[in-house]
N, C-alpha and C. Protein backbone atom coordinates (compact mmCIF):
# COMPACT_ATOMS: atom_id res chain seq x y z
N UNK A 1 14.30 -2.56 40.82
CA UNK A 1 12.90 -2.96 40.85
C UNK A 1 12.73 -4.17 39.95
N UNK A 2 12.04 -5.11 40.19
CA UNK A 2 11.75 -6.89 39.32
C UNK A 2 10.57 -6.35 38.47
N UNK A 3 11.10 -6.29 37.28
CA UNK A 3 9.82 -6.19 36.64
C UNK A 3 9.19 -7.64 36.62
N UNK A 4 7.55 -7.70 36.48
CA UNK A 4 6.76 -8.82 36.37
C UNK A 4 7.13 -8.92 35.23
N UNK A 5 7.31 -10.71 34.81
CA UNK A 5 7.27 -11.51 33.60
C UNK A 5 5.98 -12.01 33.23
N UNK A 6 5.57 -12.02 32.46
CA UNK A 6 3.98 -12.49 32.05
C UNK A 6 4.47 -13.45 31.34
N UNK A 7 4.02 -14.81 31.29
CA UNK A 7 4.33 -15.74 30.90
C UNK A 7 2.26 -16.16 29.93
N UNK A 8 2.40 -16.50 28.66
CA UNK A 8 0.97 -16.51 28.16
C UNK A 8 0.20 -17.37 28.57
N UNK A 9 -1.03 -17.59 28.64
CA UNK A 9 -1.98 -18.13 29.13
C UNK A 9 -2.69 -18.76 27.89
N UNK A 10 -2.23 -19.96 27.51
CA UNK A 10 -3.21 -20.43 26.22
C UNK A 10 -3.78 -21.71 26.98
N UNK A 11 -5.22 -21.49 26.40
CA UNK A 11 -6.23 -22.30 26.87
C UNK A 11 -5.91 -23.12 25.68
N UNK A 12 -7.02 -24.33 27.04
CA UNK A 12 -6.70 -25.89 25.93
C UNK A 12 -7.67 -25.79 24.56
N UNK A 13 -7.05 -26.58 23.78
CA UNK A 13 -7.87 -26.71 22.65
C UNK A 13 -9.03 -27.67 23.06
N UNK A 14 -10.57 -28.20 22.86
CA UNK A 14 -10.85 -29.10 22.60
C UNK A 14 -10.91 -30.19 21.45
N UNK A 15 -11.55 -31.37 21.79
CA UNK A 15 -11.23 -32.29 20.72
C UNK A 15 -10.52 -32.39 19.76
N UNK A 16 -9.91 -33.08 18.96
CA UNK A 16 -8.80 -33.01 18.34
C UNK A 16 -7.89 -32.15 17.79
N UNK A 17 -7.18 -31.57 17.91
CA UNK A 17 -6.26 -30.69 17.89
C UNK A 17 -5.14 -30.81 16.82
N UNK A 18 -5.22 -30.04 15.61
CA UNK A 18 -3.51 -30.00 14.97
C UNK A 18 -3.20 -28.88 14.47
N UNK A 19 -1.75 -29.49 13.93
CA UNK A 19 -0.86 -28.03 13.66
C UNK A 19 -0.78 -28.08 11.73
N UNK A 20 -0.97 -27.73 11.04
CA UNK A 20 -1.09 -27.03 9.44
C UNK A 20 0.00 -26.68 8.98
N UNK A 21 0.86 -26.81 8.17
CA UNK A 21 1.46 -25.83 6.87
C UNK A 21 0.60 -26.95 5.53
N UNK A 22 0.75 -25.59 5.13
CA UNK A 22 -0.03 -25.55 3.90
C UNK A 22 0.29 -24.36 2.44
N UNK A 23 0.70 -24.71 1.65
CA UNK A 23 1.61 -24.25 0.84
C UNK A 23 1.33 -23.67 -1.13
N UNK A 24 1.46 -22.99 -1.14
CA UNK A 24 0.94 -23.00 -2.71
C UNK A 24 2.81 -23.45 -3.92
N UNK A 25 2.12 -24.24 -4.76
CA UNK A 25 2.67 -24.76 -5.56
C UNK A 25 4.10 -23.77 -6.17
N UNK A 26 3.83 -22.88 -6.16
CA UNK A 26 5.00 -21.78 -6.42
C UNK A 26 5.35 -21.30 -5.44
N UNK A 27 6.28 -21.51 -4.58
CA UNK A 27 6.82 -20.73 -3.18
C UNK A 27 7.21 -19.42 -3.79
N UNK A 28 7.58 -18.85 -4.89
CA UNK A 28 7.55 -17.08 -4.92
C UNK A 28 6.75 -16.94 -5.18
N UNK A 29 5.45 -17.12 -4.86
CA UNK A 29 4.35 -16.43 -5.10
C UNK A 29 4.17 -15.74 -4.35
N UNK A 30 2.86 -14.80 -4.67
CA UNK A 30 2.14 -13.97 -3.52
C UNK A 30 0.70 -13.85 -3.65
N UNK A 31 0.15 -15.11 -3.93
CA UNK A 31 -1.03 -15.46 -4.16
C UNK A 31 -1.75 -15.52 -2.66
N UNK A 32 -1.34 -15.76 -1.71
CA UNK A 32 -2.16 -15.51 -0.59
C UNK A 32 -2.49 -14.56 -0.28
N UNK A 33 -1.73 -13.93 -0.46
CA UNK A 33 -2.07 -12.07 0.31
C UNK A 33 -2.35 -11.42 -0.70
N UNK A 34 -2.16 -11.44 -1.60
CA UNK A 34 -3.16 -11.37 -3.08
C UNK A 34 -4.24 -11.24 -2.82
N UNK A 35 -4.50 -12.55 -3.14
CA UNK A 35 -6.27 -12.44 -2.59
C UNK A 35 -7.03 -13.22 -1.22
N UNK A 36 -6.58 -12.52 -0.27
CA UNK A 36 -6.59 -12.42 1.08
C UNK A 36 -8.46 -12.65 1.25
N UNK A 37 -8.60 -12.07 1.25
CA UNK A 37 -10.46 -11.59 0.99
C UNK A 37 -11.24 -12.71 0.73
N UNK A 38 -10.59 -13.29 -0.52
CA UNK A 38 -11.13 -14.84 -0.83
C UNK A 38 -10.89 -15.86 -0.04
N UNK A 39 -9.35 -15.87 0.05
CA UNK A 39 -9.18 -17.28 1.06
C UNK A 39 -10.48 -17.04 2.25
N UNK A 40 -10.12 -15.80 3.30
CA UNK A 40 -10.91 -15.94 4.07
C UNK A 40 -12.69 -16.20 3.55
N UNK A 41 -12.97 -16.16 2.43
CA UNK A 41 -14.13 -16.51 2.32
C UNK A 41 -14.72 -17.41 2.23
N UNK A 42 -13.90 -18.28 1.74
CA UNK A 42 -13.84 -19.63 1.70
C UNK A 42 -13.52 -20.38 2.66
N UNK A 43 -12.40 -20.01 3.12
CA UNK A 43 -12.10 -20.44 4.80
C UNK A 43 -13.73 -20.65 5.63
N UNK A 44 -14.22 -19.23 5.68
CA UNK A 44 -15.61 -19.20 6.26
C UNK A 44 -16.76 -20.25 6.06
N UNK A 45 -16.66 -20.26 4.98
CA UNK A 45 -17.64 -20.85 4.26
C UNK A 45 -17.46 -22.54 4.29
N UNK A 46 -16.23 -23.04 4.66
CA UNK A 46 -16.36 -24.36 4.87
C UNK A 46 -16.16 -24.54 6.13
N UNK A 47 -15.94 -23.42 7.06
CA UNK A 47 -15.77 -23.67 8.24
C UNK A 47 -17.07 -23.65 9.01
N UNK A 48 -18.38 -23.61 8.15
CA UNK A 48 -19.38 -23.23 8.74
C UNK A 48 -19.98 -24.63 8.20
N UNK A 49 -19.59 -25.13 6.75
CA UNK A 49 -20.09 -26.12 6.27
C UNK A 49 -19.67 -27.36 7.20
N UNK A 50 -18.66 -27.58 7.82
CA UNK A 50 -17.84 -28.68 8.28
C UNK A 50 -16.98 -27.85 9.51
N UNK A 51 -17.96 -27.62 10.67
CA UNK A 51 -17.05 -26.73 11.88
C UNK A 51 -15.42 -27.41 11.87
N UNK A 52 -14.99 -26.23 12.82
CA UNK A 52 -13.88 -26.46 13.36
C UNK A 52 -13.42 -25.17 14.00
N UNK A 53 -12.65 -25.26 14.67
CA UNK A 53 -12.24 -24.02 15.82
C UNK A 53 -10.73 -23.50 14.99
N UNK A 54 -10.89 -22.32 14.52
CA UNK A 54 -9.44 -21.94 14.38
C UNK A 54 -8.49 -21.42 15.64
N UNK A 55 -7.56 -22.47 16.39
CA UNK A 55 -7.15 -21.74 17.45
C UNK A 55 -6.30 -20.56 16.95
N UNK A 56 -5.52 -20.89 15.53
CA UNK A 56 -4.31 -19.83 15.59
C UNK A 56 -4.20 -20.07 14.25
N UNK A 57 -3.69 -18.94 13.61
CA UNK A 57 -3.44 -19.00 12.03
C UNK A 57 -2.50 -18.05 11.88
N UNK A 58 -1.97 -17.89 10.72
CA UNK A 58 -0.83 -17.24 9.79
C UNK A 58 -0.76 -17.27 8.45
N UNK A 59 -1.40 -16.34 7.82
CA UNK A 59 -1.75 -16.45 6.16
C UNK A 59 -0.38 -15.72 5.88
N UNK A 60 0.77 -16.34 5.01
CA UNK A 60 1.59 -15.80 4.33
C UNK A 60 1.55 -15.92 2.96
N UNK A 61 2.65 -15.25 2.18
CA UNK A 61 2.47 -15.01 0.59
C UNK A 61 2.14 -16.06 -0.10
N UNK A 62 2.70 -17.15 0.25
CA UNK A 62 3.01 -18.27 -0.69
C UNK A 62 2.41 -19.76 0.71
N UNK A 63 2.12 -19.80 1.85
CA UNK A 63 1.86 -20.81 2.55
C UNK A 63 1.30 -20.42 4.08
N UNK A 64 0.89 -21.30 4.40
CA UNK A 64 -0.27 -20.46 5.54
C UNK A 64 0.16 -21.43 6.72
N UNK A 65 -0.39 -21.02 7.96
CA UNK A 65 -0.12 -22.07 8.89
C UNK A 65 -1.24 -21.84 9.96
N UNK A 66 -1.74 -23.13 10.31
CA UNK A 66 -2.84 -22.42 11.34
C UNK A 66 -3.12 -24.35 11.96
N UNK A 67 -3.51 -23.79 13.36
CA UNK A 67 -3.79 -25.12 14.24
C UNK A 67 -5.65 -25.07 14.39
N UNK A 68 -6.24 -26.24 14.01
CA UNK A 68 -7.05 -26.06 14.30
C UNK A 68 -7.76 -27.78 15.57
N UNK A 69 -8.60 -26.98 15.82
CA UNK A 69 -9.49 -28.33 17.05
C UNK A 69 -10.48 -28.46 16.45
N UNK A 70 -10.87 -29.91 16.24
CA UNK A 70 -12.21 -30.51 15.55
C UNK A 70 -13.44 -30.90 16.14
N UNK A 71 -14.38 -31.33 16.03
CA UNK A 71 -15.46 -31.60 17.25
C UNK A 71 -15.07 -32.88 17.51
N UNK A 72 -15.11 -33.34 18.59
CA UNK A 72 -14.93 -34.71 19.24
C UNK A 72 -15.43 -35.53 18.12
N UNK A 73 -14.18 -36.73 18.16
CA UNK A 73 -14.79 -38.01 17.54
C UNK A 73 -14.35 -37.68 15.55
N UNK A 74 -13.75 -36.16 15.46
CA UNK A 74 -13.80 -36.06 14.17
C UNK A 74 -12.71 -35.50 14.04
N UNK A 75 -11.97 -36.29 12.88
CA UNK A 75 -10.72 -36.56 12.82
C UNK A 75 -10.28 -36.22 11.42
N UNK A 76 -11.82 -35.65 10.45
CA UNK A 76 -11.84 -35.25 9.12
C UNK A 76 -11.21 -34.01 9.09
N UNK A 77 -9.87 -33.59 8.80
CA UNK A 77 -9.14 -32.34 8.22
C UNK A 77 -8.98 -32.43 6.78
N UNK A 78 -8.69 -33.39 6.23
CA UNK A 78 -8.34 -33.53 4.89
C UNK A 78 -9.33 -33.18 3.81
N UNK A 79 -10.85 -33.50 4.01
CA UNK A 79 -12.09 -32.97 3.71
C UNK A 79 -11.96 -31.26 3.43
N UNK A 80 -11.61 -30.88 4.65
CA UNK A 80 -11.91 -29.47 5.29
C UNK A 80 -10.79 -28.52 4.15
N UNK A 81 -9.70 -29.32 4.09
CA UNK A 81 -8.54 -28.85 3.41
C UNK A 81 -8.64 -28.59 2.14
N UNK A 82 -9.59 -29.91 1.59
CA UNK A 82 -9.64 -30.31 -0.04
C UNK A 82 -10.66 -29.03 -0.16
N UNK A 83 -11.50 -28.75 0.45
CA UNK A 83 -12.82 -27.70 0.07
C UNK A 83 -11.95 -26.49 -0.02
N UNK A 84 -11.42 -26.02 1.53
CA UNK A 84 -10.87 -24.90 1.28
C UNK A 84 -9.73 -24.61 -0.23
N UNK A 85 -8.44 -25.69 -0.40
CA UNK A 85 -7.74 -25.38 -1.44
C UNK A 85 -8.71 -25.72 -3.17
N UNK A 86 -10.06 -26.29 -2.82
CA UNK A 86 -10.62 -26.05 -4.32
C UNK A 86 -11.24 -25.00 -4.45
N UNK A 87 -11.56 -24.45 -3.27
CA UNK A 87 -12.73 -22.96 -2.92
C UNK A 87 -12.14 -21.98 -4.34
N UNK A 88 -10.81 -22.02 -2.94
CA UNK A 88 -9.98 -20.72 -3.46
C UNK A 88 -9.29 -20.97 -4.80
N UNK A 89 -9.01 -22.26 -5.33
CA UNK A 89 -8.39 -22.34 -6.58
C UNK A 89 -9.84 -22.02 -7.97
N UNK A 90 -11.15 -22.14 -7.69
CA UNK A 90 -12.13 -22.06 -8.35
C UNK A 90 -12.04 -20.95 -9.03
N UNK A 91 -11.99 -20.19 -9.95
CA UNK A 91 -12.01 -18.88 -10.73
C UNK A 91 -10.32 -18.31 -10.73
N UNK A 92 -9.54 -18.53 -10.28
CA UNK A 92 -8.33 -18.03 -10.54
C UNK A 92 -7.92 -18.88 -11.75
N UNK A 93 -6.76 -18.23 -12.39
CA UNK A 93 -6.05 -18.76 -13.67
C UNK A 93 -4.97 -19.88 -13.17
N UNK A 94 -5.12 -20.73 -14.03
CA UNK A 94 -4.28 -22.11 -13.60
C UNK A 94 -2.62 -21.65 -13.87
N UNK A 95 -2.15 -22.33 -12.97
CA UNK A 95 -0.36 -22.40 -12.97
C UNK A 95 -0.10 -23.01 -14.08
N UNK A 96 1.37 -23.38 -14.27
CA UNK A 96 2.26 -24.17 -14.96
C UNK A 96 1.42 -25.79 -14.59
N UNK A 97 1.58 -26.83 -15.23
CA UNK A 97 1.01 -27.57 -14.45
C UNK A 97 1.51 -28.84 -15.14
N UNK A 98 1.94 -30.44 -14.34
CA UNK A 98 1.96 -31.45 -14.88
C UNK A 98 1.17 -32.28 -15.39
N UNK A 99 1.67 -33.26 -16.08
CA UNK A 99 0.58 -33.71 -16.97
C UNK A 99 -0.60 -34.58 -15.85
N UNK A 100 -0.21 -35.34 -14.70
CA UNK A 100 -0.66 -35.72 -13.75
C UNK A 100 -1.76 -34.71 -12.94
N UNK A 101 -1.52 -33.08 -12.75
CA UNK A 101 -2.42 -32.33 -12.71
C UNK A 101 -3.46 -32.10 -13.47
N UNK A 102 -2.65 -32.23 -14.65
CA UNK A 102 -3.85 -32.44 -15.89
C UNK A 102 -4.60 -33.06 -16.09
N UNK A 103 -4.00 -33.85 -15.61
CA UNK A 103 -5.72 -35.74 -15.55
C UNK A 103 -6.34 -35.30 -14.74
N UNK A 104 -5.86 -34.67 -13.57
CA UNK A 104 -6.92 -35.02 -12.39
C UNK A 104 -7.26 -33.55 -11.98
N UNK A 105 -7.75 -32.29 -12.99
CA UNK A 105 -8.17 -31.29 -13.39
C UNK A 105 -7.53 -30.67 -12.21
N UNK A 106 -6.50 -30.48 -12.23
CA UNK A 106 -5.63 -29.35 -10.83
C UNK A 106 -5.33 -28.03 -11.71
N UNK A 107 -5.69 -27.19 -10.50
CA UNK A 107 -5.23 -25.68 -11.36
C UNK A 107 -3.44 -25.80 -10.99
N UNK A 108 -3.10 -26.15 -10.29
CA UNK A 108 -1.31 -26.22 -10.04
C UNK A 108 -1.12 -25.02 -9.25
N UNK A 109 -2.38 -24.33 -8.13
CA UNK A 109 -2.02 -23.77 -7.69
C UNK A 109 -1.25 -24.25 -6.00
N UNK A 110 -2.10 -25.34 -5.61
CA UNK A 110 -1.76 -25.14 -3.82
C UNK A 110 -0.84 -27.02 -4.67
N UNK A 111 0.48 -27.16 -3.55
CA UNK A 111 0.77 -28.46 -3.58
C UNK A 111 0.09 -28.93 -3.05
N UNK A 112 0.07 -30.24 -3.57
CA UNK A 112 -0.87 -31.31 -3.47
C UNK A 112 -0.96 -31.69 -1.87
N UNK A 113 0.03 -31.67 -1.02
CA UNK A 113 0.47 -32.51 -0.06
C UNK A 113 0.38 -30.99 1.09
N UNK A 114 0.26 -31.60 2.35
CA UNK A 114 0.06 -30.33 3.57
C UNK A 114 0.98 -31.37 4.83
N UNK A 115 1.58 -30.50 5.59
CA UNK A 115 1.93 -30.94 6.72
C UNK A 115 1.13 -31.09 7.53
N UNK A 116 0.82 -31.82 8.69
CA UNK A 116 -0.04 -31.86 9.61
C UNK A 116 0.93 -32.41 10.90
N UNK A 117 0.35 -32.18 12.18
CA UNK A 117 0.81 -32.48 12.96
C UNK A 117 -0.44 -32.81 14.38
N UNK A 118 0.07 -33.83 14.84
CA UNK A 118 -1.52 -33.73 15.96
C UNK A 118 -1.09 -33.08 17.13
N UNK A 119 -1.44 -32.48 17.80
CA UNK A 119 -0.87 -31.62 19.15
C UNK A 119 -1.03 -32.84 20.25
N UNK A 120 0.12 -33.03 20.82
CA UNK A 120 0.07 -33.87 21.77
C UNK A 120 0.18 -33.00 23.26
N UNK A 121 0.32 -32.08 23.61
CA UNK A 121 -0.43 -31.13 24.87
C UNK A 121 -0.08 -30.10 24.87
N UNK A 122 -0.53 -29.67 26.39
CA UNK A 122 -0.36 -28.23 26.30
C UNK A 122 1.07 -27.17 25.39
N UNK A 123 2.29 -27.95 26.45
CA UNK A 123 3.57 -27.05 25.41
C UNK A 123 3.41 -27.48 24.26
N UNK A 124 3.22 -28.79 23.76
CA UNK A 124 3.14 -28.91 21.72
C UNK A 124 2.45 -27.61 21.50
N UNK A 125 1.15 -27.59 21.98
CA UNK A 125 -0.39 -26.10 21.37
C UNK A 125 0.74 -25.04 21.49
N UNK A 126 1.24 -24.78 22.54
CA UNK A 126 1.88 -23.65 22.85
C UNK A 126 2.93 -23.09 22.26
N UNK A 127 3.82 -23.98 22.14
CA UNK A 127 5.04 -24.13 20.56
C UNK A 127 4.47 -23.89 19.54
N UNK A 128 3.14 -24.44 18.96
CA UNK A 128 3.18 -24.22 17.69
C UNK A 128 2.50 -22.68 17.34
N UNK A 129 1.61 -22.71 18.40
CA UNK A 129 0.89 -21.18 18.53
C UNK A 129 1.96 -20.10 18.14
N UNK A 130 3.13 -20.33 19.25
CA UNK A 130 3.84 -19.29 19.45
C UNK A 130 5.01 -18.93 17.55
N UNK A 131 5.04 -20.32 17.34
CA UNK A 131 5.60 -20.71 15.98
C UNK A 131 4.93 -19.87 14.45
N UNK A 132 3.95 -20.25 14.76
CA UNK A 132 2.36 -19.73 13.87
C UNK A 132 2.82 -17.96 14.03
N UNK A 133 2.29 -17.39 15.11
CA UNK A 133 2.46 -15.88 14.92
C UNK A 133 3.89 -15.23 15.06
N UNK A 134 5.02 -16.11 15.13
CA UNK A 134 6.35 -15.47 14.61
C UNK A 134 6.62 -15.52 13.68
N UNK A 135 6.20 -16.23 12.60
CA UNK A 135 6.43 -17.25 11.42
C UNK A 135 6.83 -15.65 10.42
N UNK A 136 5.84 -14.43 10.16
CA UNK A 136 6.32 -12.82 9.50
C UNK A 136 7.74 -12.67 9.84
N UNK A 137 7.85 -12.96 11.03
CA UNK A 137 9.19 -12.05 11.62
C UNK A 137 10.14 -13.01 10.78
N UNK A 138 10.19 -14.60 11.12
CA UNK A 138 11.12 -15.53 10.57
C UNK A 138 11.34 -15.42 9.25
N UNK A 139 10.08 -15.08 8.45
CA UNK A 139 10.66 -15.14 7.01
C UNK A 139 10.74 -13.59 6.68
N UNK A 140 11.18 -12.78 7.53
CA UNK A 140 11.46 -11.27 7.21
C UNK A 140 10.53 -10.46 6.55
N UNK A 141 9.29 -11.06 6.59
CA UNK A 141 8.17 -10.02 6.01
C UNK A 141 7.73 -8.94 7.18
N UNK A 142 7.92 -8.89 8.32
CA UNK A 142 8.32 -7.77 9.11
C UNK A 142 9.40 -8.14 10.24
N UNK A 143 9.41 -7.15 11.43
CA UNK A 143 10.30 -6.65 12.66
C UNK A 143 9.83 -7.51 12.86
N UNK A 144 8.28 -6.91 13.86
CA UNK A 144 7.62 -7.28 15.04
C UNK A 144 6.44 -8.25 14.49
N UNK A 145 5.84 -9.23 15.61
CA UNK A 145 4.65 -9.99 14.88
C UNK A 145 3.76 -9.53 14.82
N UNK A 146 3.66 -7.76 15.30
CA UNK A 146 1.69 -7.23 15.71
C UNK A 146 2.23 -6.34 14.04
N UNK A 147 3.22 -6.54 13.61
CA UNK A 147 3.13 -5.89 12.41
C UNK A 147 2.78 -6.28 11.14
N UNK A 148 2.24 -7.75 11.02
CA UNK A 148 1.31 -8.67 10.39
C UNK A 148 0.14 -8.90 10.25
N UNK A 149 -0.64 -7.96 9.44
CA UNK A 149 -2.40 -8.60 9.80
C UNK A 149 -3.01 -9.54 9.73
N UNK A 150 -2.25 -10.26 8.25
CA UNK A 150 -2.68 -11.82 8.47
C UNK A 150 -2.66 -12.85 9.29
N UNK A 151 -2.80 -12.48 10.83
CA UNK A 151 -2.63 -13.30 11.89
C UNK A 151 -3.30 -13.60 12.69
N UNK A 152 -3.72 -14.57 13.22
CA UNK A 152 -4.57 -14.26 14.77
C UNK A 152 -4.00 -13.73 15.92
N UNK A 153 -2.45 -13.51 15.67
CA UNK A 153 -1.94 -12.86 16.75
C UNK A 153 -2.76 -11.56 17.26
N UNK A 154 -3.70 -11.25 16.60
CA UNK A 154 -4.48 -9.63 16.98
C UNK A 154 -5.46 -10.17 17.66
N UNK A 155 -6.07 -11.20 16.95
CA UNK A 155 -6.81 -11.33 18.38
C UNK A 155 -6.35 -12.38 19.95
N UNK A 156 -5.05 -12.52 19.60
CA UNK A 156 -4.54 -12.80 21.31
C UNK A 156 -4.12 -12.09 21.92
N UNK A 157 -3.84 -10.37 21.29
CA UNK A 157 -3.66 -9.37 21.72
C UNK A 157 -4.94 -8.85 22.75
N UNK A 158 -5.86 -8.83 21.84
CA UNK A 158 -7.47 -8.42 22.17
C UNK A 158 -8.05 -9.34 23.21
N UNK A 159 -7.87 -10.44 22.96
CA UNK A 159 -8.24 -11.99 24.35
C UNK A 159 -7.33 -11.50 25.70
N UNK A 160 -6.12 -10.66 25.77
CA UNK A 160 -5.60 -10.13 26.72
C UNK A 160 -4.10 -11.99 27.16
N UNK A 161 -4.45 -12.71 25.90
CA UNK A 161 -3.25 -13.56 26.07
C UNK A 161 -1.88 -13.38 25.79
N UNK A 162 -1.39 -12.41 24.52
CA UNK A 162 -0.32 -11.93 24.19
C UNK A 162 -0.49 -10.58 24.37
N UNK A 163 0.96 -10.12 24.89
CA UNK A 163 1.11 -8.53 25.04
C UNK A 163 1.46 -8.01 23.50
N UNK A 164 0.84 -7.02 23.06
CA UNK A 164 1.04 -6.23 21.80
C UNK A 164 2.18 -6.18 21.57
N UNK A 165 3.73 -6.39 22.67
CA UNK A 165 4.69 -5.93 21.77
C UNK A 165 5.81 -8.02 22.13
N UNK A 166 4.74 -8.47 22.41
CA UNK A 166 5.12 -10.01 22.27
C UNK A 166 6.46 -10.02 20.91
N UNK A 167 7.33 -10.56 21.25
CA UNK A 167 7.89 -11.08 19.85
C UNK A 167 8.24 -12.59 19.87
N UNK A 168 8.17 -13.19 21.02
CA UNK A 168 8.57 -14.37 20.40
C UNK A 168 10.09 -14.63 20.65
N UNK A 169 11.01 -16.12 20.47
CA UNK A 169 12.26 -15.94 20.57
C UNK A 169 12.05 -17.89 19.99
N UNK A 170 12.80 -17.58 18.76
CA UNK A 170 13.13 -19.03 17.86
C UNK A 170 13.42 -19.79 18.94
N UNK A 171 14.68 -19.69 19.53
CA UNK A 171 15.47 -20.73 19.90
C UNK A 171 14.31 -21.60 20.77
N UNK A 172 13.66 -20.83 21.43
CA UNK A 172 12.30 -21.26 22.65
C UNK A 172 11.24 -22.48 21.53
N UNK A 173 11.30 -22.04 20.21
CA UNK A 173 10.52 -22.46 19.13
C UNK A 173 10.85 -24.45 18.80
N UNK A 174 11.08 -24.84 19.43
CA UNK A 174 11.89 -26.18 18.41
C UNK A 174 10.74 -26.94 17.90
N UNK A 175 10.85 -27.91 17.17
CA UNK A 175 10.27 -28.69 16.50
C UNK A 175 10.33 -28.47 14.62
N UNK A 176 9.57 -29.57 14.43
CA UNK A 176 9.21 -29.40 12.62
C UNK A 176 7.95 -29.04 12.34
N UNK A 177 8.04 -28.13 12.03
CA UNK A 177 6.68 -27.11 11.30
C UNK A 177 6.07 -27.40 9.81
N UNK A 178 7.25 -28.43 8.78
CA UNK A 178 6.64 -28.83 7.80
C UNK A 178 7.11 -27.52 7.05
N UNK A 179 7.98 -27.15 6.75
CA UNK A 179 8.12 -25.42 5.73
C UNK A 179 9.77 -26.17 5.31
């Protein structure tokens, strides 16, 4: 008997479209999932101040990854970025920090610098999507990717675009993700 292959169905992004890593200054940390609660609050809160569409995200310990689409004509991420990494650095205790952080009042928590990438079509969105919610499995923080909450993979489960026991397969994955 042929079993059916379901191949995913990701809708287009509108207006400008990119792909994120984004990183905190200490890669052994576990300051993201730490305080999980906050990022997303802040996340919220400038995402309401300065829209934008989160197509896909991945909050990990130490660096996050998420694609987002901007409103036509707006090309401001770096804005969006600077709010969110001062949100969340606001009331936490400052890192180790250089003297260059020091002039320019940095807690030394998120590096300074973020990858970005602009999605040039459908397979780019689709690569990086698929990149984004394997990203647990790749760095061995679980098996499977529905075994990650920090993901939007739950709700492409729930949208009926990914099957719950989706995993993904690297090699299918290529490109530079910025990690």
């Amino acid at each position: 008997m042929d079993e059916k292959v379901t191949v995913p169905r990701y809708r287009r992004a509108q207006g400008s479209t990119f792909f994120f890593t984004v990183a905190l200054a200490d890669r052994s940390s576990t300051l993201l999932v730490d305080h999980v609660d906050r990022l997303r609050r802040i996340y919220r809160t400038v995402q309401q101040r300065r829209p934008f569409e989160t197509v896909a995200i991945c909050i990990l310990p130490e660096h996050l990854h998420a694609v987002w689409s901007l409103p036509d004509h707006d090309v401001d991420f770096s804005s969006r970025w600077n709010l969110i990494k001062g949100g969340f650095s606001r009331g936490l205790e400052p890192q180790e920090r250089s003297a260059s952080k020091l002039l320019k009042r940095e807690k030394g928590i998120w590096q300074r610098r973020y990858w970005e990438h602009a999605i040039r079509d459908d397979a780019d969105l689709e690569r990086h999507v698929d990149y984004i919610h394997f990203n647990p499995v790749k760095h061995g923080l679980v098996t499977q990717a529905r075994d990650w909450s920090f993901s939007s993979f739950h709700r492409y489960v729930e949208q009926g675009i990914l099957a719950a026991d989706w995993g993904g397969d690297m090699r299918d994955i290529a490109g530079n993700f910025g990690e």
